[in-house]
N, C-alpha and C. Protein backbone atom coordinates (compact mmCIF):
# COMPACT_ATOMS: atom_id res chain seq x y z
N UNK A 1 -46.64 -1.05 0.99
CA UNK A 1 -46.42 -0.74 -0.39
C UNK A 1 -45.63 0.56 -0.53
N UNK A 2 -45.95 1.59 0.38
CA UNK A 2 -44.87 3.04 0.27
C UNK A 2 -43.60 2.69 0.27
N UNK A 3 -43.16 1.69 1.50
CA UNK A 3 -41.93 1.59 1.77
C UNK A 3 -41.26 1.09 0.64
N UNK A 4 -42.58 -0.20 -0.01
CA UNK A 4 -41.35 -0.74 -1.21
C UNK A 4 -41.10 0.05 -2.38
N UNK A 5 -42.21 1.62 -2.51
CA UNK A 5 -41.62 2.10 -3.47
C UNK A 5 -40.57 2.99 -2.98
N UNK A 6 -40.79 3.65 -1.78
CA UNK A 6 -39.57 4.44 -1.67
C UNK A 6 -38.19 3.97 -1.98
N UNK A 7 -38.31 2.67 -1.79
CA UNK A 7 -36.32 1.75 -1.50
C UNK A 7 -36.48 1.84 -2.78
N UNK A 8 -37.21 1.68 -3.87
CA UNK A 8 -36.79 1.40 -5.31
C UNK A 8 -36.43 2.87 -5.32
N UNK A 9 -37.11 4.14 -5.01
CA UNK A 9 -36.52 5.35 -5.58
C UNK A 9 -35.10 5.34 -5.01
N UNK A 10 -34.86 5.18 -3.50
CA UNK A 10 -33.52 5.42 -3.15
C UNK A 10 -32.65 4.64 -3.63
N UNK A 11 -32.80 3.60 -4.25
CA UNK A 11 -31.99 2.36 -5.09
C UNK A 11 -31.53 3.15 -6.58
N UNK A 12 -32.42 3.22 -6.98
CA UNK A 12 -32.24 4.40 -7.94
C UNK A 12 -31.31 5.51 -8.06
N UNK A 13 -31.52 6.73 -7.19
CA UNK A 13 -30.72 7.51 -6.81
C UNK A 13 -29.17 7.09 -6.48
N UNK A 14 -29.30 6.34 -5.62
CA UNK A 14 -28.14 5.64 -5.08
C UNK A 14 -27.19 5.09 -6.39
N UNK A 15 -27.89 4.38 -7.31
CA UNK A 15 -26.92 3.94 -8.33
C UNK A 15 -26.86 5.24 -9.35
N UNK A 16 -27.79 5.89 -9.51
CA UNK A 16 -26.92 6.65 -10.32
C UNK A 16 -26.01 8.21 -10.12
N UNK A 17 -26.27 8.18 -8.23
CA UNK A 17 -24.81 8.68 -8.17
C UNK A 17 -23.83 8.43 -8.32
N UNK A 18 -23.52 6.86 -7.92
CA UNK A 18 -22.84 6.13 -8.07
C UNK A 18 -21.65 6.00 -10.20
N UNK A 19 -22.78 5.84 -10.77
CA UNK A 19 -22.53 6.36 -12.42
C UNK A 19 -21.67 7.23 -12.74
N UNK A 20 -22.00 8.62 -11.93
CA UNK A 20 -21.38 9.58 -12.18
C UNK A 20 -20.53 10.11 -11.37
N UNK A 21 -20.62 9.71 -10.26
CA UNK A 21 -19.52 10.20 -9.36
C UNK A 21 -17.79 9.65 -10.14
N UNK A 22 -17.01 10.42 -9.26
CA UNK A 22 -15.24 9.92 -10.06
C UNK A 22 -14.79 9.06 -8.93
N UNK A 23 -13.99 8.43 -9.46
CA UNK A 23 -13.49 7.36 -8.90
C UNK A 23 -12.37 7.89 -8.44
N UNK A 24 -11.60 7.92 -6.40
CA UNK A 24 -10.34 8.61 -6.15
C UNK A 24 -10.08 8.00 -4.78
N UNK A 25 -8.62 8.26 -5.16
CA UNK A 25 -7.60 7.17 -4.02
C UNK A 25 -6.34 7.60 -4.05
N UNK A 26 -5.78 7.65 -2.55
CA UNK A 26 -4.79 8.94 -2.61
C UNK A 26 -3.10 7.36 -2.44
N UNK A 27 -2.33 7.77 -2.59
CA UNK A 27 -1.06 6.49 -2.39
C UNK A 27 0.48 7.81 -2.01
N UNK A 28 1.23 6.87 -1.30
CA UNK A 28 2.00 7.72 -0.75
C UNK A 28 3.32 7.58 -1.52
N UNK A 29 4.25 8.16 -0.95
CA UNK A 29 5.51 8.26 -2.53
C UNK A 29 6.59 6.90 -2.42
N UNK A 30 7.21 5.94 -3.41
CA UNK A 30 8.06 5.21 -2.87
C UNK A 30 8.87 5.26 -2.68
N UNK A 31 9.57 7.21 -2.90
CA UNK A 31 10.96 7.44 -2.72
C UNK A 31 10.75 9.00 -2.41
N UNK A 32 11.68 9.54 -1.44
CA UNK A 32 11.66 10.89 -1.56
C UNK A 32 13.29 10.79 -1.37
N UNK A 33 13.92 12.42 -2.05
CA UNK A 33 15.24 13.07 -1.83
C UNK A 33 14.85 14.76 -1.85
N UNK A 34 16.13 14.81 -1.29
CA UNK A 34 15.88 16.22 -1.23
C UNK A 34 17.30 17.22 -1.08
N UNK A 35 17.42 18.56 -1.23
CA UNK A 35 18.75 18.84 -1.24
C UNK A 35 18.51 20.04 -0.26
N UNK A 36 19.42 21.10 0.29
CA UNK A 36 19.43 22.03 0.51
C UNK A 36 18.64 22.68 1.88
N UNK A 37 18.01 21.42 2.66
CA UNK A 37 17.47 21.21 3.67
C UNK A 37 16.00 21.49 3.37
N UNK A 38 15.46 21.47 2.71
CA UNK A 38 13.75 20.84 2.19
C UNK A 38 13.48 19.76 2.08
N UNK A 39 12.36 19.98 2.92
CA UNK A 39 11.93 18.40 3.46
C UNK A 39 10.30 18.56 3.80
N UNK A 40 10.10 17.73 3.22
CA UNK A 40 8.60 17.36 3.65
C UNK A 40 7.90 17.48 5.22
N UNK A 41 6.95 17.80 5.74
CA UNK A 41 5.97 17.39 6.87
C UNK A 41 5.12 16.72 7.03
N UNK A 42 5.41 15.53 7.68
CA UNK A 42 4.72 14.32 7.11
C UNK A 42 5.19 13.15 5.95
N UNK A 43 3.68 13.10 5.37
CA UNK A 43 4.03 12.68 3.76
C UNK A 43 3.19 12.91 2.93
N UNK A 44 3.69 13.21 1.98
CA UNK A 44 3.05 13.76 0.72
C UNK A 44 2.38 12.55 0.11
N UNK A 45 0.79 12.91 -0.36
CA UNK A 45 0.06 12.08 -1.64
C UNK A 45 -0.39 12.69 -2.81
N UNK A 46 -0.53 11.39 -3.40
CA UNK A 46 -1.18 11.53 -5.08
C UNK A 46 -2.33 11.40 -5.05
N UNK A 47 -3.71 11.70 -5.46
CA UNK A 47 -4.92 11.22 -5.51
C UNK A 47 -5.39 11.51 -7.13
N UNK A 48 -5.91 10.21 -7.56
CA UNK A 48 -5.97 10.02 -8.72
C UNK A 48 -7.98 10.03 -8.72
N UNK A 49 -8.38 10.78 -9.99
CA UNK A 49 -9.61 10.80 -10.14
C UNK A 49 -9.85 10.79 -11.51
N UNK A 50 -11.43 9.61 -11.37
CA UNK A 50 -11.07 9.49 -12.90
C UNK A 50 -12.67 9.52 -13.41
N UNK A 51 -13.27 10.09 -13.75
CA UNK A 51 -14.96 10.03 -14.41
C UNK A 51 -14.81 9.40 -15.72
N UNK A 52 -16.22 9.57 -16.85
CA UNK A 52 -15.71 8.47 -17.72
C UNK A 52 -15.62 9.54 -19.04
N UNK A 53 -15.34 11.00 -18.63
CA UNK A 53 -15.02 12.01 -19.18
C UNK A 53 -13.19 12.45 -19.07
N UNK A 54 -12.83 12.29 -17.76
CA UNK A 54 -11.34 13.28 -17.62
C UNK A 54 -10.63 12.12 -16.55
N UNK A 55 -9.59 12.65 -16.56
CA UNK A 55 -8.86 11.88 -15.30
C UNK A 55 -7.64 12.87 -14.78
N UNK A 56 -7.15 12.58 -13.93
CA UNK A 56 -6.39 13.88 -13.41
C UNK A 56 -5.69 13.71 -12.07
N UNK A 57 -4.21 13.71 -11.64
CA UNK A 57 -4.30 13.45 -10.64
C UNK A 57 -4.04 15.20 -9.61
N UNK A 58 -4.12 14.71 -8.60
CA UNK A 58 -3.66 16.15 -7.25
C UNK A 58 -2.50 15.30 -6.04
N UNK A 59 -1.36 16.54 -5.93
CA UNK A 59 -0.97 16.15 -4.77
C UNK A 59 -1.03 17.08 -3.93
N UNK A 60 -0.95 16.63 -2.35
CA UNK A 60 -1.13 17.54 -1.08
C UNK A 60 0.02 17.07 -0.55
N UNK A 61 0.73 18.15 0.10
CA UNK A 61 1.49 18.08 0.97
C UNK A 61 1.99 19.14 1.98
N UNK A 62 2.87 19.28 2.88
CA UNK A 62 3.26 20.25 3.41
C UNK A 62 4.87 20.25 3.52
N UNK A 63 5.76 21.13 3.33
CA UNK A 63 6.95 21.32 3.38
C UNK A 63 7.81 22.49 4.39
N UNK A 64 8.88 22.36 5.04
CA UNK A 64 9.63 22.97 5.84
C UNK A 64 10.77 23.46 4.94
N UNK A 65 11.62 24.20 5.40
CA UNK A 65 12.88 24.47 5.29
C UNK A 65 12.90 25.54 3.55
N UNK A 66 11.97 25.93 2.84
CA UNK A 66 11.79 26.65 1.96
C UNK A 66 11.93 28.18 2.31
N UNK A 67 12.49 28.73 1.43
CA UNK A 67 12.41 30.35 1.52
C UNK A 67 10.96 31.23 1.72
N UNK A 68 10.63 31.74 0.97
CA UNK A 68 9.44 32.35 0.95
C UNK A 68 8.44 31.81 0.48
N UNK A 69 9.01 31.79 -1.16
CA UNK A 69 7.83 30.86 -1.40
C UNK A 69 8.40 29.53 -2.47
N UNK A 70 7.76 28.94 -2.66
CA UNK A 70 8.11 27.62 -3.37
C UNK A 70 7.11 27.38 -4.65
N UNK A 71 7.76 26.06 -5.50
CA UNK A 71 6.94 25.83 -6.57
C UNK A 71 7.21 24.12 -6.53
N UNK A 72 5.70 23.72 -6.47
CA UNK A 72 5.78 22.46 -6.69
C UNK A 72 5.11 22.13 -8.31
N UNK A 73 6.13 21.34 -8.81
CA UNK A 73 5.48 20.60 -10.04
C UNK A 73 4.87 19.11 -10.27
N UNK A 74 4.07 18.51 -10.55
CA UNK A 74 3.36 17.29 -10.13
C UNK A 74 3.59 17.03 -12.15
N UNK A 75 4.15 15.56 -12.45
CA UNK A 75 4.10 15.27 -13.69
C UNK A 75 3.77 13.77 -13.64
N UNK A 76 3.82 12.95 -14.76
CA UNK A 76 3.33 11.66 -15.13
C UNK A 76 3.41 11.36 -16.51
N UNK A 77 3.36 10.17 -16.90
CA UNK A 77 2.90 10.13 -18.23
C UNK A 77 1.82 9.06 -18.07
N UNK A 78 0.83 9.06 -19.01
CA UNK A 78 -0.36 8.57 -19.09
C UNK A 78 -0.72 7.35 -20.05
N UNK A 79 -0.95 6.58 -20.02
CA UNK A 79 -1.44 5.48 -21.44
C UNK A 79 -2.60 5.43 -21.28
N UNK A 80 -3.81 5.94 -22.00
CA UNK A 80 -5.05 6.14 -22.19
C UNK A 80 -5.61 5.33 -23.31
N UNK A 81 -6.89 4.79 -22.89
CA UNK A 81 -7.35 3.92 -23.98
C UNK A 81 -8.89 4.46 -23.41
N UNK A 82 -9.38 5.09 -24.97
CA UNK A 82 -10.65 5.99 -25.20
C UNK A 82 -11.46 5.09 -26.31
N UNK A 83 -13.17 5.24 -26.29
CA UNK A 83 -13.71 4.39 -26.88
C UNK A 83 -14.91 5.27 -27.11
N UNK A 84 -16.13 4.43 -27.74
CA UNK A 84 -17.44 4.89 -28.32
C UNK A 84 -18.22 4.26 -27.14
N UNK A 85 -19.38 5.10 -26.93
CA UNK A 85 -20.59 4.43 -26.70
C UNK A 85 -22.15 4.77 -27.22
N UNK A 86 -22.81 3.75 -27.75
CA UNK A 86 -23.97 4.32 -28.23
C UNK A 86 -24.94 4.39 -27.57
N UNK A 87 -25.39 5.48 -27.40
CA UNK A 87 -26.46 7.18 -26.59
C UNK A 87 -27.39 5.72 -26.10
N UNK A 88 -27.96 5.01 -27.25
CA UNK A 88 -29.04 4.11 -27.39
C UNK A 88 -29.31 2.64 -26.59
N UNK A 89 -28.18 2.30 -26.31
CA UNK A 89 -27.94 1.14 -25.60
C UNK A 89 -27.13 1.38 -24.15
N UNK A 90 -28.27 0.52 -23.10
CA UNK A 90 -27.64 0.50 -21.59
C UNK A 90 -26.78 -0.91 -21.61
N UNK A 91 -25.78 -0.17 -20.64
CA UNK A 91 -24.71 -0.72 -20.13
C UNK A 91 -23.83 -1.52 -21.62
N UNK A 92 -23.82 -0.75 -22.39
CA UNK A 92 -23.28 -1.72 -23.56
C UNK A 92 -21.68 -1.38 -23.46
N UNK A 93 -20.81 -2.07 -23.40
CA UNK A 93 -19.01 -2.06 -23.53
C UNK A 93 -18.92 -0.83 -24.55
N UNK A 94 -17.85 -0.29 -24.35
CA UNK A 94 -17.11 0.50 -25.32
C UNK A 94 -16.82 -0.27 -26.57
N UNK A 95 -16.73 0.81 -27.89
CA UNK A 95 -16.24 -0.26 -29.29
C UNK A 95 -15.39 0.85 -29.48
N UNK A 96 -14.61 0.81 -30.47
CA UNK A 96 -14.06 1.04 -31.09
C UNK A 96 -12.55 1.66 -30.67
N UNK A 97 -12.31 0.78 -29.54
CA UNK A 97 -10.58 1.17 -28.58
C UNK A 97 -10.10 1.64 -28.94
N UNK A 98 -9.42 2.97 -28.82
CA UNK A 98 -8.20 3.30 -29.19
C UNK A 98 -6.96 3.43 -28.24
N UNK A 99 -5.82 3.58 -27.98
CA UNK A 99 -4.94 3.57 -27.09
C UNK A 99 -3.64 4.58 -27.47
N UNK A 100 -3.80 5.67 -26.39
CA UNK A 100 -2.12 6.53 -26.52
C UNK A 100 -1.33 6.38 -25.38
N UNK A 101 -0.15 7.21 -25.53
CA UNK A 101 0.25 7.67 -24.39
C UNK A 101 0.64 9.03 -24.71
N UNK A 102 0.19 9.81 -23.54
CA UNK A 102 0.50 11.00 -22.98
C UNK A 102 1.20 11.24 -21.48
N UNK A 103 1.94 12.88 -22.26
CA UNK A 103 2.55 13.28 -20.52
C UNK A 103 1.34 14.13 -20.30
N UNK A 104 1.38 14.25 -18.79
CA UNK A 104 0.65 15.42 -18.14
C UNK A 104 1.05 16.17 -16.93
N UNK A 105 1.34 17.48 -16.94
CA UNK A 105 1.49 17.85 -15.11
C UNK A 105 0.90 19.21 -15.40
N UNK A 106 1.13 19.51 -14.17
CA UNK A 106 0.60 20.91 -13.51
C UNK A 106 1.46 21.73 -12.54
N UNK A 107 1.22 22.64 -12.54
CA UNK A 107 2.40 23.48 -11.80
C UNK A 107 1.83 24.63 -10.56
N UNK A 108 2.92 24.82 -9.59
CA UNK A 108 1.45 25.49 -8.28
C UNK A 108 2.93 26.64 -7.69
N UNK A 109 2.57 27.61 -7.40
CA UNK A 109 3.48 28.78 -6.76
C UNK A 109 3.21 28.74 -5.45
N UNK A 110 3.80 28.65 -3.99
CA UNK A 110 3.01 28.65 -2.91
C UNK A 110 3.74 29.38 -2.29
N UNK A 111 2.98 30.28 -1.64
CA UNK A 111 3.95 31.30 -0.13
C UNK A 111 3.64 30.21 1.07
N UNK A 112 5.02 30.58 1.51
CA UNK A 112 5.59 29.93 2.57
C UNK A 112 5.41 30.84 3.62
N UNK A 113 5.48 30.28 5.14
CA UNK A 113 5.65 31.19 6.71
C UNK A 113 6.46 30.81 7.40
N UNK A 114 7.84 31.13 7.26
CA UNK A 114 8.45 31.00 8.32
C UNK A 114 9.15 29.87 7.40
N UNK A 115 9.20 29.62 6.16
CA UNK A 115 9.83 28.57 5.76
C UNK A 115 9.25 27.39 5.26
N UNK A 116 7.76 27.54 5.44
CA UNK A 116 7.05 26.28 5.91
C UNK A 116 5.75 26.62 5.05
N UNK A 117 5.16 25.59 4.28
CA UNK A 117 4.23 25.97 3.66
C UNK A 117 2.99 24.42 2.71
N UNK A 118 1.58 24.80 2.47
CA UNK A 118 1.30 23.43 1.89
C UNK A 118 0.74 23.85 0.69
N UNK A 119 0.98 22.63 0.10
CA UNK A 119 1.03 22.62 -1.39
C UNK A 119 -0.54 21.48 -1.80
N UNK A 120 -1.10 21.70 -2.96
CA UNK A 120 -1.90 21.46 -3.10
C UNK A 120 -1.92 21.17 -5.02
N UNK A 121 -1.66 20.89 -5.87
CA UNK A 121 -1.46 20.57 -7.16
C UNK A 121 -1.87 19.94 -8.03
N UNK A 122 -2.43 19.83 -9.33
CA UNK A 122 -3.16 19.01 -9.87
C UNK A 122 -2.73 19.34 -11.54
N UNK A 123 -2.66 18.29 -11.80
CA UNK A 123 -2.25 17.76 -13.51
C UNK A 123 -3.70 18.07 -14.52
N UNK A 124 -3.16 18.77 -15.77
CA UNK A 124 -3.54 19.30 -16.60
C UNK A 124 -4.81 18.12 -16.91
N UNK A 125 -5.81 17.85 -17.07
CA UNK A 125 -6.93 16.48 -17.53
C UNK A 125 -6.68 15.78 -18.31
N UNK A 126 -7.12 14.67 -18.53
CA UNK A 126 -6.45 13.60 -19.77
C UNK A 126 -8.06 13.84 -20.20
N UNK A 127 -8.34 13.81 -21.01
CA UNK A 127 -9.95 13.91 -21.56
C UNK A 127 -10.35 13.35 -22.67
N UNK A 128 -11.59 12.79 -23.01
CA UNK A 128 -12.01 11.55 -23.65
C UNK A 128 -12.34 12.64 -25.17
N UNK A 129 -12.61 13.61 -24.83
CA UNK A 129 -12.77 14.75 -25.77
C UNK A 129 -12.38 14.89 -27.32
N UNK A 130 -10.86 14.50 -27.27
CA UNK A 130 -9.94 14.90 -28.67
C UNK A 130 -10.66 13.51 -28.91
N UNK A 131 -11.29 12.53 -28.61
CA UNK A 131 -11.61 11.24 -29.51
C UNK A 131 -12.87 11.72 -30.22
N UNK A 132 -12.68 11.04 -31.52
CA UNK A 132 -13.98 11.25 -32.20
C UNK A 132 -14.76 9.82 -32.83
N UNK A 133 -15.71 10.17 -32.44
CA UNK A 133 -16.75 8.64 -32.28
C UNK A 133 -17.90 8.93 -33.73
N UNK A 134 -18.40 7.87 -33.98
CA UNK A 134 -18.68 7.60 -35.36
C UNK A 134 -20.01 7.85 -35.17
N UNK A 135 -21.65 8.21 -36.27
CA UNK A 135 -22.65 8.60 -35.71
C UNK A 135 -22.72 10.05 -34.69
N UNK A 136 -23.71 9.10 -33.49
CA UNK A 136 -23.73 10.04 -32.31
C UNK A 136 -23.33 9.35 -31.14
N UNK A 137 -22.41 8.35 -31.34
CA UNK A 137 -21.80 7.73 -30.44
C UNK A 137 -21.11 8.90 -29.42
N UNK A 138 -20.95 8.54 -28.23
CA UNK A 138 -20.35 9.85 -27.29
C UNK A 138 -18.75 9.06 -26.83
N UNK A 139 -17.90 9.77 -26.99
CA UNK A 139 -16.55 9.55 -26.88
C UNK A 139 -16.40 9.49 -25.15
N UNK A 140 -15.78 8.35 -24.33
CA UNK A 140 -15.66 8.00 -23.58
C UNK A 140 -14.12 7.83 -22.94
N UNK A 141 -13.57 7.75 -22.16
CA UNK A 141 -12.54 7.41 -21.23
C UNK A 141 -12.59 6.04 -20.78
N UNK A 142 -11.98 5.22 -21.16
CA UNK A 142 -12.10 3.50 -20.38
C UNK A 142 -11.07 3.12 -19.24
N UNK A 143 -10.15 3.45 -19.67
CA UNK A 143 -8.55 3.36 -18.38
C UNK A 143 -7.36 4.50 -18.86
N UNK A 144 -7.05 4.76 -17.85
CA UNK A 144 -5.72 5.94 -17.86
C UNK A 144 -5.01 5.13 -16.74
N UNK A 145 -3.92 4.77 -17.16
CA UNK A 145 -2.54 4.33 -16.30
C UNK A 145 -1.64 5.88 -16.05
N UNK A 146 -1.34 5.70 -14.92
CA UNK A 146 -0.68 7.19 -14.24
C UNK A 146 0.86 6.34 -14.18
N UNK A 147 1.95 6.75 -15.08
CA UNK A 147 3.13 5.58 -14.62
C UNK A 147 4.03 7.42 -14.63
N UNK A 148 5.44 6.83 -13.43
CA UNK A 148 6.46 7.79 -13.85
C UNK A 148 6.02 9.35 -13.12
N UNK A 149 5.31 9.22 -11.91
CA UNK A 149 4.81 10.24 -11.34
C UNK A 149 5.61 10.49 -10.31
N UNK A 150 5.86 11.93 -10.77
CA UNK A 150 6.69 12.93 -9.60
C UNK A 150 6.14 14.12 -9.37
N UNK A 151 6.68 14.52 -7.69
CA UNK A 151 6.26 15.45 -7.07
C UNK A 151 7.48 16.26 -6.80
N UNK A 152 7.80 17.46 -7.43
CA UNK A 152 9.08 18.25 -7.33
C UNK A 152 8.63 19.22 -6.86
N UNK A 153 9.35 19.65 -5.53
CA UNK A 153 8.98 21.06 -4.80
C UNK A 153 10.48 22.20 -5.16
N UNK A 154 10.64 22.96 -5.12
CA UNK A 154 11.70 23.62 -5.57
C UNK A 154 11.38 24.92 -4.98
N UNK A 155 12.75 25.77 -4.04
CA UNK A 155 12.76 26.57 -3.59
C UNK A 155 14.15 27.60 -3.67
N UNK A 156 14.10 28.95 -4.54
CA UNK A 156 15.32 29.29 -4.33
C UNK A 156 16.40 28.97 -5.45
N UNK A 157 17.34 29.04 -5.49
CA UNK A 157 18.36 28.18 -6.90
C UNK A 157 18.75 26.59 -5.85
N UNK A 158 18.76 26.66 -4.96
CA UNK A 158 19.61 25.24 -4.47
C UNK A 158 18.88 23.88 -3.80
N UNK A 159 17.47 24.52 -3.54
CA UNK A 159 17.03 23.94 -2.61
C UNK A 159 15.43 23.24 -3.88
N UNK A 160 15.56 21.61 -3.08
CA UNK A 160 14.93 20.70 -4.41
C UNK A 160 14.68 19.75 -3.63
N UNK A 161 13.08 19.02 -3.67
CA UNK A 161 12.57 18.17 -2.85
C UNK A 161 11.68 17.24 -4.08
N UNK A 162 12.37 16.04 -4.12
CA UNK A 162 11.71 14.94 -5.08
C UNK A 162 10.88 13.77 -4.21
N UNK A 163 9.69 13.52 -4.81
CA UNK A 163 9.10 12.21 -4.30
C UNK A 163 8.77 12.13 -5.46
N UNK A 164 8.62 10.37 -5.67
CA UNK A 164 8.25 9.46 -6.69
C UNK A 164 7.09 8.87 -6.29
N UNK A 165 5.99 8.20 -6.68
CA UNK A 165 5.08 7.55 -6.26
C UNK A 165 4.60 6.12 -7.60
N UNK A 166 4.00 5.06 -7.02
CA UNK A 166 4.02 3.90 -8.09
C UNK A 166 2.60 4.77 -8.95
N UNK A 167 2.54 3.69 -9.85
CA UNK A 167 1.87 3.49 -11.26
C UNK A 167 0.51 3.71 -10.07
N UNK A 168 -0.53 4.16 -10.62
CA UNK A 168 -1.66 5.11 -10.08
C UNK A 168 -3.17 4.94 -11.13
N UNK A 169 -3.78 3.37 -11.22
CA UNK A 169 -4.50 3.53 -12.34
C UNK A 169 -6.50 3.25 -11.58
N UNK A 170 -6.84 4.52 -11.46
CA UNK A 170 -7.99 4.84 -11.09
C UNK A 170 -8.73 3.84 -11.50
């Protein structure tokens, strides 16, 4: 009888980390260019995370051939569709859909060694927040599409390192 209550507590636990944890998955770029002899090490990713509060993506990478220091900018635009849920009812669907689109990026300064340096970046949050829900319904996040995402490293006036990566929907 212990054992079968313990598995129900860890069953428990287990799902509702599960609830709240964010959902994330990193994808690699489907195009890179570059000018001025900056160039990537390796390859650079996107990792997209999404709770049922914010969503947001980060890229990591590492780069050669930069001056001192560099600036990578990470952008996107977003189509977000935000909803209600009532406090009172489990597992009940979202009501009351709404749907935008937004841009989002973020911007990162990095010292370089020797030319060479890694970058680490993450986009401003898309957040369920600005929605306003009727009652005491709690304003929710349902899907964020990540379309049109670039990773621009920039070093110097001449020197410019682009990757593109596909549509990114957590």
């Amino acid at each position: 009888m212990r054992l079968k209550k313990r598995s129900v507590v860890v069953a428990a636990l287990v799902g509702a980390i599960a609830a709240v944890s964010a959902v994330a998955f990193a994808v690699g770029p489907t195009s890179v260019t570059s000018s001025g002899g900056l160039h990537f090490v390796g390859s650079p990713d996107v990792t997209a995370t999404k709770t049922s509060t914010s969503a947001f993506l980060t890229a990591t990478g590492e780069v050669a051939g930069a001056g001192t220091t560099a600036t990578a900018t990470l952008a996107a635009n977003a189509d977000v569709t935000r909803g209600c849920i009532n406090n009172g009812s489990k597992d009940q669907q979202p009501s009351g859909l709404k749907r935008t689109l937004t841009a989002t990026s973020g911007q990162q300064t990095f010292n370089t060694r020797s030319g060479r340096g890694t970058l680490t970046v993450s986009t401003d949050p898309i957040t369920a927040a600005p929605f306003k829900c009727p009652d005491s319904m709690t304003p929710v996040l349902v899907s964020v599409l990540f379309t049109d995402v670039t990773l621009t490293i920039t070093s110097g006036s001449s020197k410019t390192l682009t990757a593109t990566f596909p549509d990114i929907d957590p």
